[in-house]
C-alpha atoms as a PDB file:
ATOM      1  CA  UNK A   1       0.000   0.000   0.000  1.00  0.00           C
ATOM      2  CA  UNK A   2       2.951   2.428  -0.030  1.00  0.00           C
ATOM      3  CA  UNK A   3       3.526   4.922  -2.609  1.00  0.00           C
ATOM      4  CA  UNK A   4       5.926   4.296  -5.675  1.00  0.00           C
ATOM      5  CA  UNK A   5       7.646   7.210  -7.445  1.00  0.00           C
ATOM      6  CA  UNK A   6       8.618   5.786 -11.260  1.00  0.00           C
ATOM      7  CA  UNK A   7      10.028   7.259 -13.920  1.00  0.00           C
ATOM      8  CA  UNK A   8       8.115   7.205 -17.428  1.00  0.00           C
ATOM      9  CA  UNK A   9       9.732   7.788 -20.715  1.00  0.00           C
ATOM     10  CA  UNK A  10       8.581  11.402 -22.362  1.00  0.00           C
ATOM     11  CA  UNK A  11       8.952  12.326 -26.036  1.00  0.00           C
ATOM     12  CA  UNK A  12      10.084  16.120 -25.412  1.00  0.00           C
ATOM     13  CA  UNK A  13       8.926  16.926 -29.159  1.00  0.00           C
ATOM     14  CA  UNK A  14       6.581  14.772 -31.149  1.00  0.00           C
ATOM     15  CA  UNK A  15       5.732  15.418 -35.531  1.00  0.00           C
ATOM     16  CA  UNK A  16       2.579  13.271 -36.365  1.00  0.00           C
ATOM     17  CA  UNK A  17       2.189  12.871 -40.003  1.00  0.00           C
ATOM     18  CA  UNK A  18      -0.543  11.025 -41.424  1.00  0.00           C
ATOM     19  CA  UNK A  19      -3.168  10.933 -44.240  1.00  0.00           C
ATOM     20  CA  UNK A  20      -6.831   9.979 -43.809  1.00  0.00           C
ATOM     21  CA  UNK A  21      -8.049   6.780 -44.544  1.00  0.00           C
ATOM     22  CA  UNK A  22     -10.536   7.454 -47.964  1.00  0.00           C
ATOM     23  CA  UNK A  23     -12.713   5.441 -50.946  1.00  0.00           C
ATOM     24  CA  UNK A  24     -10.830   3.276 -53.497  1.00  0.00           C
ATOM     25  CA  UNK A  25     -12.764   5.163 -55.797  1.00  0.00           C
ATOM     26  CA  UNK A  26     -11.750   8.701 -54.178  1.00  0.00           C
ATOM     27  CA  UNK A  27      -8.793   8.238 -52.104  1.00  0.00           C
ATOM     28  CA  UNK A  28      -8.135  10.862 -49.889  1.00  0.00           C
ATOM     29  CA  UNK A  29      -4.412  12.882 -50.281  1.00  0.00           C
ATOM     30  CA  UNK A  30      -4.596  15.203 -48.170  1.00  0.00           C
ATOM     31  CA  UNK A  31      -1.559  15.512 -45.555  1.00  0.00           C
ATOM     32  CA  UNK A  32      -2.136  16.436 -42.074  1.00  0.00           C
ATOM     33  CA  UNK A  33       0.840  17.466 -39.519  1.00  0.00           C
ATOM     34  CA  UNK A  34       0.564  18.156 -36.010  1.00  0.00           C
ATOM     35  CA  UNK A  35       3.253  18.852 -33.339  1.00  0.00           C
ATOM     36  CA  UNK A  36       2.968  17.641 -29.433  1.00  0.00           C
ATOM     37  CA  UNK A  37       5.193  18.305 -26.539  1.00  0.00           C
ATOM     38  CA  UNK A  38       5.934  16.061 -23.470  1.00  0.00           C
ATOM     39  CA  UNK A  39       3.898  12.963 -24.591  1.00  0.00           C
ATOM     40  CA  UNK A  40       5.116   9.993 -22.292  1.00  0.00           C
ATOM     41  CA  UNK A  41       5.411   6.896 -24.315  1.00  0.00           C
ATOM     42  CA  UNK A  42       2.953   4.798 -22.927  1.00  0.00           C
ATOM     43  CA  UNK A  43       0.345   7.393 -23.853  1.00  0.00           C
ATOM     44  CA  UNK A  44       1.371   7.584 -27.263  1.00  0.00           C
ATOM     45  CA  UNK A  45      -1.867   6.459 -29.052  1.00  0.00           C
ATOM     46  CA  UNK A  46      -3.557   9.626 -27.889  1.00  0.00           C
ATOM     47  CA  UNK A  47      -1.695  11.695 -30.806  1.00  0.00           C
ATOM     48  CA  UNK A  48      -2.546   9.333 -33.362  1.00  0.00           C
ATOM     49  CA  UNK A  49      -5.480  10.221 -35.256  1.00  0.00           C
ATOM     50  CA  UNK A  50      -6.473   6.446 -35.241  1.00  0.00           C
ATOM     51  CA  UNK A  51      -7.246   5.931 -31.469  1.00  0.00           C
ATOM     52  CA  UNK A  52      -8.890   2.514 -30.125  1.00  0.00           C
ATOM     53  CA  UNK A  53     -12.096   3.273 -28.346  1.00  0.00           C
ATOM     54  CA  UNK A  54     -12.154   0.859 -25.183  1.00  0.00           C
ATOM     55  CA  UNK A  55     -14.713  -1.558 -25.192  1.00  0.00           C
ATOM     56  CA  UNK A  56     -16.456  -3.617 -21.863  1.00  0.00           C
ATOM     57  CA  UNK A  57     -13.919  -5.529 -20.258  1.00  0.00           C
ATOM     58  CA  UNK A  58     -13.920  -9.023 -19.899  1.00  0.00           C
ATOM     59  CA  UNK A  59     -15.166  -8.604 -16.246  1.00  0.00           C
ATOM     60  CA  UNK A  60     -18.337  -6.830 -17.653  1.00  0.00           C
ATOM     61  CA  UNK A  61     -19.306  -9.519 -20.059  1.00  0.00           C
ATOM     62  CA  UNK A  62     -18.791 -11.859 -17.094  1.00  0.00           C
ATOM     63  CA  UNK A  63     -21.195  -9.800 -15.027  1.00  0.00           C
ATOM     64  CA  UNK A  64     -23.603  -9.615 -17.312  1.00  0.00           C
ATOM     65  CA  UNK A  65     -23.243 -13.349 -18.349  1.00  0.00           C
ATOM     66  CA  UNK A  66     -23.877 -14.053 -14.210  1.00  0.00           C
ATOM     67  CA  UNK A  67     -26.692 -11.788 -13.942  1.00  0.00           C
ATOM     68  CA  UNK A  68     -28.613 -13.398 -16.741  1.00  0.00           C
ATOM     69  CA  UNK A  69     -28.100 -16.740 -15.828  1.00  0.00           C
ATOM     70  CA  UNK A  70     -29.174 -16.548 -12.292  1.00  0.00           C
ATOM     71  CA  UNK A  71     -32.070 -13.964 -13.736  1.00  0.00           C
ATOM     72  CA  UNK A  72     -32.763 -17.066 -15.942  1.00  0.00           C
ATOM     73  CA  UNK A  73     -32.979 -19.932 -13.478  1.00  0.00           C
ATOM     74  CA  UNK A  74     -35.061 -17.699 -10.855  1.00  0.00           C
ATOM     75  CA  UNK A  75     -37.499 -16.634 -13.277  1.00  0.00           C
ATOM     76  CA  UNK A  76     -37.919 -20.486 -14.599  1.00  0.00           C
ATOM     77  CA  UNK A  77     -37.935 -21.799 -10.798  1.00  0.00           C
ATOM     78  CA  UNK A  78     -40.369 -19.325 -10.367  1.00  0.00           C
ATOM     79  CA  UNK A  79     -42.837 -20.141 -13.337  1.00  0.00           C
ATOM     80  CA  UNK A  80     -42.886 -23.889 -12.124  1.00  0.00           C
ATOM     81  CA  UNK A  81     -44.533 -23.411  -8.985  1.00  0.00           C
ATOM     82  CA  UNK A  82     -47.656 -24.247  -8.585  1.00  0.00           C
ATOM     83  CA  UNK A  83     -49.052 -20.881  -8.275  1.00  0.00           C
ATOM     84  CA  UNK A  84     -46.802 -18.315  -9.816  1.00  0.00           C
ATOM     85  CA  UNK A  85     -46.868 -14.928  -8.643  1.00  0.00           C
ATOM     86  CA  UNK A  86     -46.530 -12.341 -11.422  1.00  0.00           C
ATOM     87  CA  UNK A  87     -45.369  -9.961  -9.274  1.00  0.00           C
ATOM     88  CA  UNK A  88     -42.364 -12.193  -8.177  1.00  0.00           C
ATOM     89  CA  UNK A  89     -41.325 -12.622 -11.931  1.00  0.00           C
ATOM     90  CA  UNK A  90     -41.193  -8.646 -12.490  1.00  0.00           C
ATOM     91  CA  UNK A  91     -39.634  -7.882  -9.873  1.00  0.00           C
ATOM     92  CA  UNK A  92     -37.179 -10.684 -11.182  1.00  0.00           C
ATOM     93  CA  UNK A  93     -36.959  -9.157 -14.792  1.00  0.00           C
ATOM     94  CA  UNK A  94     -36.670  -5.783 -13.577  1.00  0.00           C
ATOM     95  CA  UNK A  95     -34.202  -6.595 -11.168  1.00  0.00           C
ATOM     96  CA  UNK A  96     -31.845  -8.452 -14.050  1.00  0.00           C
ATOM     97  CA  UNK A  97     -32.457  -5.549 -16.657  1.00  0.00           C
ATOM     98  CA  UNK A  98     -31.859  -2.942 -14.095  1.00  0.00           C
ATOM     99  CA  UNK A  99     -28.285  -4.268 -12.925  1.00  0.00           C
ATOM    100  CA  UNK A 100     -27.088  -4.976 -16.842  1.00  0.00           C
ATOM    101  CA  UNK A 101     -28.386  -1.290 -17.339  1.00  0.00           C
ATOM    102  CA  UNK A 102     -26.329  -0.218 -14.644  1.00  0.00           C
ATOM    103  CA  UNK A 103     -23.256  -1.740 -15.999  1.00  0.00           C
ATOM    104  CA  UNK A 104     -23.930  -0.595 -19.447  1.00  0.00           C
ATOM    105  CA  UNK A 105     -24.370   3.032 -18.135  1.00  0.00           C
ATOM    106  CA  UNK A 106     -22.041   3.126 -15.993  1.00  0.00           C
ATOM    107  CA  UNK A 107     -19.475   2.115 -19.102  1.00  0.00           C
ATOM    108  CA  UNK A 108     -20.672   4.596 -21.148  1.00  0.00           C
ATOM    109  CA  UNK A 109     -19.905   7.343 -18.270  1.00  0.00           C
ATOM    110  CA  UNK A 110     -16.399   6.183 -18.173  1.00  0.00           C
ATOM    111  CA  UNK A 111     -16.481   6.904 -21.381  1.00  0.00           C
ATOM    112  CA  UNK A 112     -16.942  10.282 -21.736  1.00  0.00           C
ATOM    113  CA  UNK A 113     -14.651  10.625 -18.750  1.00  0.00           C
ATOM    114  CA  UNK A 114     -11.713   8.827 -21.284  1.00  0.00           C
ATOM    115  CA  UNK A 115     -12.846  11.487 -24.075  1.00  0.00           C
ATOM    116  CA  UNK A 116     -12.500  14.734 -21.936  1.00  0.00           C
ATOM    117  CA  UNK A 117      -9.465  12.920 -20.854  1.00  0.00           C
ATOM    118  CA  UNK A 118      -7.948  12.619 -24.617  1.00  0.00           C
ATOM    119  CA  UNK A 119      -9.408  16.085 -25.547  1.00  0.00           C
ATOM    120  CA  UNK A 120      -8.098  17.737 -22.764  1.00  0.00           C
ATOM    121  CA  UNK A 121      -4.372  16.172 -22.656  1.00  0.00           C
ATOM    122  CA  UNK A 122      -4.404  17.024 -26.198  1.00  0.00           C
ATOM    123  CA  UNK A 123      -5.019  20.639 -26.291  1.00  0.00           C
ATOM    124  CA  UNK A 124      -2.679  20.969 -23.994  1.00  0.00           C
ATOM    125  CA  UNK A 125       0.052  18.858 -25.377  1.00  0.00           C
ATOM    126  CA  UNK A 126      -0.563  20.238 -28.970  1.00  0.00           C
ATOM    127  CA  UNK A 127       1.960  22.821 -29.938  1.00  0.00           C
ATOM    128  CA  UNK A 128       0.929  23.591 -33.584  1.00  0.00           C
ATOM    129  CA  UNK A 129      -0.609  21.916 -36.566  1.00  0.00           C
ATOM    130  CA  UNK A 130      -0.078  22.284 -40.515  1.00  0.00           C
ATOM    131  CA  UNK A 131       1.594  25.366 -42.044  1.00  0.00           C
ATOM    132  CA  UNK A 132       3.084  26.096 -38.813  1.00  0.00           C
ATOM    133  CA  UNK A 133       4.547  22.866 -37.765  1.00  0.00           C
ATOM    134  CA  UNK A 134       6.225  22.719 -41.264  1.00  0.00           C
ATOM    135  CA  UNK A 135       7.555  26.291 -40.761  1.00  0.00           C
ATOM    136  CA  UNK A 136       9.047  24.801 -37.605  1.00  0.00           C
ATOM    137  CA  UNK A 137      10.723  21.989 -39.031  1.00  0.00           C
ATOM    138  CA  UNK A 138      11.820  24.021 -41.733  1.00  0.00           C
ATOM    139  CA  UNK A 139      13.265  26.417 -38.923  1.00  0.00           C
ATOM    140  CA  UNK A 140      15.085  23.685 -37.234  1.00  0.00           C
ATOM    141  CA  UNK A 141      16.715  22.647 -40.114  1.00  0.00           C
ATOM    142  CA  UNK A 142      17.701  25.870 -41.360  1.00  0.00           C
ATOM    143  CA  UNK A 143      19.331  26.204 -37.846  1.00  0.00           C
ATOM    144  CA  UNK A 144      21.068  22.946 -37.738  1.00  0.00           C
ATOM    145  CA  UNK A 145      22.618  23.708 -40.991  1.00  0.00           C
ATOM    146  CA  UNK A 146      24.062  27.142 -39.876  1.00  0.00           C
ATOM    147  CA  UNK A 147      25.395  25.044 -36.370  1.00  0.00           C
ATOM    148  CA  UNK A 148      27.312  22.983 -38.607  1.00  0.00           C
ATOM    149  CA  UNK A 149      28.651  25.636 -40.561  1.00  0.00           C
ATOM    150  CA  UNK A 150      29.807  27.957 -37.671  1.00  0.00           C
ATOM    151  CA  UNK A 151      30.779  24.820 -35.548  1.00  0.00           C
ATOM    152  CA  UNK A 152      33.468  23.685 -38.901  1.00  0.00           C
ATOM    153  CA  UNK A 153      34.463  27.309 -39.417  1.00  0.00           C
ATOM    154  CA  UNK A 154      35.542  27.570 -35.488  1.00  0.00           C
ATOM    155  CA  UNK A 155      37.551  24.185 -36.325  1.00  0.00           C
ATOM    156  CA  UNK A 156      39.541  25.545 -39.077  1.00  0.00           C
ATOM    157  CA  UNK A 157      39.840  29.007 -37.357  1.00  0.00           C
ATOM    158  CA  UNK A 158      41.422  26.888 -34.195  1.00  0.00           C
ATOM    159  CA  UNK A 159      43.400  24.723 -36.315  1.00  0.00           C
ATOM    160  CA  UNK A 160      45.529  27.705 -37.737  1.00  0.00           C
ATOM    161  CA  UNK A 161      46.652  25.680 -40.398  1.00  0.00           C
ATOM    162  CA  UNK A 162      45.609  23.890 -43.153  1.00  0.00           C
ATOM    163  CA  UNK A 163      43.618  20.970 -42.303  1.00  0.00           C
ATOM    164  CA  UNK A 164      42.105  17.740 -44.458  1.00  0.00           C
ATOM    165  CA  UNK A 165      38.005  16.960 -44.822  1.00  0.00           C
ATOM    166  CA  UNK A 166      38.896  13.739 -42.987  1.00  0.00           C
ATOM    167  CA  UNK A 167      40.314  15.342 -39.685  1.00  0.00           C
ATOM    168  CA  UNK A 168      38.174  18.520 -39.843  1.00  0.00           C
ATOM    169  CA  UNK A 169      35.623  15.829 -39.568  1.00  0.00           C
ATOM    170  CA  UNK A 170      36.925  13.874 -36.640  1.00  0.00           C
ATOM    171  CA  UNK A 171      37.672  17.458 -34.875  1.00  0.00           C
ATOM    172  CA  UNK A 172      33.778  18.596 -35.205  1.00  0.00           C
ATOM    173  CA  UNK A 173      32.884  15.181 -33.582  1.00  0.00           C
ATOM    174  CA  UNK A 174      35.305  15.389 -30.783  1.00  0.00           C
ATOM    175  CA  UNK A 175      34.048  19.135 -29.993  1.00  0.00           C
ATOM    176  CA  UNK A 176      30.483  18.255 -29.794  1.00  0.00           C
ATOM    177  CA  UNK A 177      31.209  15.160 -27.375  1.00  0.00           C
ATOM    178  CA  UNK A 178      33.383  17.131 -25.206  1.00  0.00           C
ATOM    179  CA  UNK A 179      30.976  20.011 -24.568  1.00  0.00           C
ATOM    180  CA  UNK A 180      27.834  18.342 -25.178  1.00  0.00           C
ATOM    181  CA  UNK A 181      28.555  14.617 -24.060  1.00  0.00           C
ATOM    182  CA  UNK A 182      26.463  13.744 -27.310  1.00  0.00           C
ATOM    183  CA  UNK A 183      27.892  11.725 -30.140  1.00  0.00           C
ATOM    184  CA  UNK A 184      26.852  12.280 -33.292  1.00  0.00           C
ATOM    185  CA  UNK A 185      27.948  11.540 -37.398  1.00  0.00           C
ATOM    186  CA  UNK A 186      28.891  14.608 -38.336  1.00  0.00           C
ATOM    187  CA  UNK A 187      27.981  16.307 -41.705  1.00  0.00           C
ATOM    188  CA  UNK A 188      31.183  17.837 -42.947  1.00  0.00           C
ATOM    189  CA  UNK A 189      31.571  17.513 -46.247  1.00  0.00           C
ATOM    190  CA  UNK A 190      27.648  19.594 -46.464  1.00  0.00           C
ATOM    191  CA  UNK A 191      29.360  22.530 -44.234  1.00  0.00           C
ATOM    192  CA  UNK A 192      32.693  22.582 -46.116  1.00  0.00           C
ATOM    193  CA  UNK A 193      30.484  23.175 -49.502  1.00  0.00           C
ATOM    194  CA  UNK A 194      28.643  25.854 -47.839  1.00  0.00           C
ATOM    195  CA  UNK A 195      32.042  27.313 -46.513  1.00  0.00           C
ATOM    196  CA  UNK A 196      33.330  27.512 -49.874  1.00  0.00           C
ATOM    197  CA  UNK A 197      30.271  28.708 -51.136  1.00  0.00           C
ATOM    198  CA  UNK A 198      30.201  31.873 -49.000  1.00  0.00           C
ATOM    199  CA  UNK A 199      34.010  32.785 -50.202  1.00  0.00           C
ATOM    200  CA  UNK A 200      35.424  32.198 -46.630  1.00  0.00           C
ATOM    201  CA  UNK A 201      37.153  28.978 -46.835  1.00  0.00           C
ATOM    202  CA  UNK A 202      39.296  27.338 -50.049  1.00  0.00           C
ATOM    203  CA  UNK A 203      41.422  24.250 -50.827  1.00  0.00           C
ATOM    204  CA  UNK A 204      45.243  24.329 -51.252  1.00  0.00           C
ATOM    205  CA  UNK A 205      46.552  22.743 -54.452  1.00  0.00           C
ATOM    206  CA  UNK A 206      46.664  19.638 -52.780  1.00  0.00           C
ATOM    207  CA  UNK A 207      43.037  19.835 -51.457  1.00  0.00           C
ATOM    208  CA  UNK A 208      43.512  20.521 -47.564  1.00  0.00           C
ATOM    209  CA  UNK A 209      41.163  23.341 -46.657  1.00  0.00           C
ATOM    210  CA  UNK A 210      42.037  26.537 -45.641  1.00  0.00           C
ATOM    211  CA  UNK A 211      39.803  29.390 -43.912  1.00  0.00           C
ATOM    212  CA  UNK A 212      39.865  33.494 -44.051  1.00  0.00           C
ATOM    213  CA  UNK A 213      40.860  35.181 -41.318  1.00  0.00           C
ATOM    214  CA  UNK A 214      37.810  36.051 -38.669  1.00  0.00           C
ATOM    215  CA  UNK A 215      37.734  39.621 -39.578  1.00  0.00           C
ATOM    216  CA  UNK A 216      38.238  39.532 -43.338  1.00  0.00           C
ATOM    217  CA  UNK A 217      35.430  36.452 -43.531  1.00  0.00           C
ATOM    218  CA  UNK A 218      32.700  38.870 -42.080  1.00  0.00           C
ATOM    219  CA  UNK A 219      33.788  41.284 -44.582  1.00  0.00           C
ATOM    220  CA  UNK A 220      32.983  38.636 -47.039  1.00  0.00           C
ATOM    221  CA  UNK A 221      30.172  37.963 -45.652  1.00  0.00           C
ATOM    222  CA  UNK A 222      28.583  41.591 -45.509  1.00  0.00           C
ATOM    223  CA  UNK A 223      26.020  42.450 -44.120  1.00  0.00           C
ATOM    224  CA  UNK A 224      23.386  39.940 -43.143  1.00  0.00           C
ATOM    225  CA  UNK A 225      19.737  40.512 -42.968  1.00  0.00           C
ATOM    226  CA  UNK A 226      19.464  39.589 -39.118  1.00  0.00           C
ATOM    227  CA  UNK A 227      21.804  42.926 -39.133  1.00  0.00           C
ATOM    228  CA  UNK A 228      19.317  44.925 -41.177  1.00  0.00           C
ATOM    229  CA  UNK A 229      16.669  43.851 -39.072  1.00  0.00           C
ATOM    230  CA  UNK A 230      18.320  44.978 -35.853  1.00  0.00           C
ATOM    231  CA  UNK A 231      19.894  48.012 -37.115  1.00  0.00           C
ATOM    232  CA  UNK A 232      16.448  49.143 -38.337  1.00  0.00           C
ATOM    233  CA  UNK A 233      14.758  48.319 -34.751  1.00  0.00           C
ATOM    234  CA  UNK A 234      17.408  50.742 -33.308  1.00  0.00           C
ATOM    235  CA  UNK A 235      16.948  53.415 -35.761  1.00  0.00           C
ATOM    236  CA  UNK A 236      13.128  53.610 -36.349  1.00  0.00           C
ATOM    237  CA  UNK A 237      13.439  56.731 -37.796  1.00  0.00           C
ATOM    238  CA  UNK A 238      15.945  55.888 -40.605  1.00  0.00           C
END
């Protein structure tokens, strides 16, 4: 009878992606995306737009089963007396009917308790839906990208030499373990491109990679529009 504390796994972030279910003569292709926070994993099925309705239990059926049969046998014991009472056999029927209604109600309460459950856990687990949960992904991406890109350029700028794709690589991976405690297969050969792309890194003529000063690479850079943005906040009036 003591109290247990346990510990349940929790999906910080969830993406549900699914399509509805349509005619073989019209299939449906629509795409809907939704995005959850903090769902533990044994709850999972309450995101998915699929979602089991409980049924009776076993233990109801066997109630019901029980309540019929002995309804059953005292209503036939009671016919074969000798002088059956009618009010004896009502009483009988209505007692039977009125327990198995009783059950059945009584299921039907819980659920509506289990949909205000799922309605309410989900409204406020659900984080965004459609256009905006694709905008999100998008921004996470778009963010990841520019982590690998800054966290390569910081390599090189460490390195002060020229370094090759291979141990650039191996440096990123050792940098992100070390402050992070997170391994991970980094993408290098995707930030080296973009690197080169913005002007600010370049290969020797035997292909080790090379990287602009920090001063002269945010000259190359220019001016970026998170810049603009801010500099126009300051300076409404301009």
């Amino acid at each position: 009878m003591s109290k247990m504390t346990i510990q349940e796994p929790t999906f910080d972030r969830m993406i549900v992606v699914y399509r509805q279910a349509g005619m073989k003569a019209k299939p449906s292709r629509g795409i809907f995306v939704k995005h959850f926070k903090n769902i533990p994993m044994a709850d999972m099925e309450i995101v998915l737009p699929e979602k089991k309705n409980p049924t009776l239990t076993p233990m109801d059926w066997v109630k019901f089963l029980i309540s019929a049969v002995i309804g059953l046998v005292t209503l036939v014991g009671s016919l074969e007396m000798p002088k059956a009472d009618v009010w004896v056999v009502i009483a009988i029927m209505s007692g039977v009917i009125g327990y198995c209604a009783k059950i059945y109600f009584t299921f039907q309460q819980n659920m509506t308790l289990y949909q205000n459950l799922i309605t309410k856990s989900m409204y406020d687990k659900q984080l965004d839906s459609g256009k905006g949960t694709l905008l999100h992904l998008c921004d996470d991406v778009i963010q990841q990208e520019v982590k690998e890109v800054i966290i390569s350029y910081y390599i090189l700028m460490e390195q002060g030499k020229a370094t090759i794709q291979q141990d650039l690589d191996l440096h990123c991976e050792e940098l992100i373990k070390e402050e992070f405690g997170a391994e991970c297969n980094f993408d290098v050969h995707d930030a080296v491109k973009k690197l080169e792309k913005l002007g600010i890194v370049h290969r020797d003529s035997i292909g080790r990679i090379l990287c602009a000063p920090l001063k002269r690479a945010n000259e190359i850079i220019g001016t970026t529009t998170e810049e603009m943005v801010m500099r126009a906040q300051q300076n409404p009036a301009s």
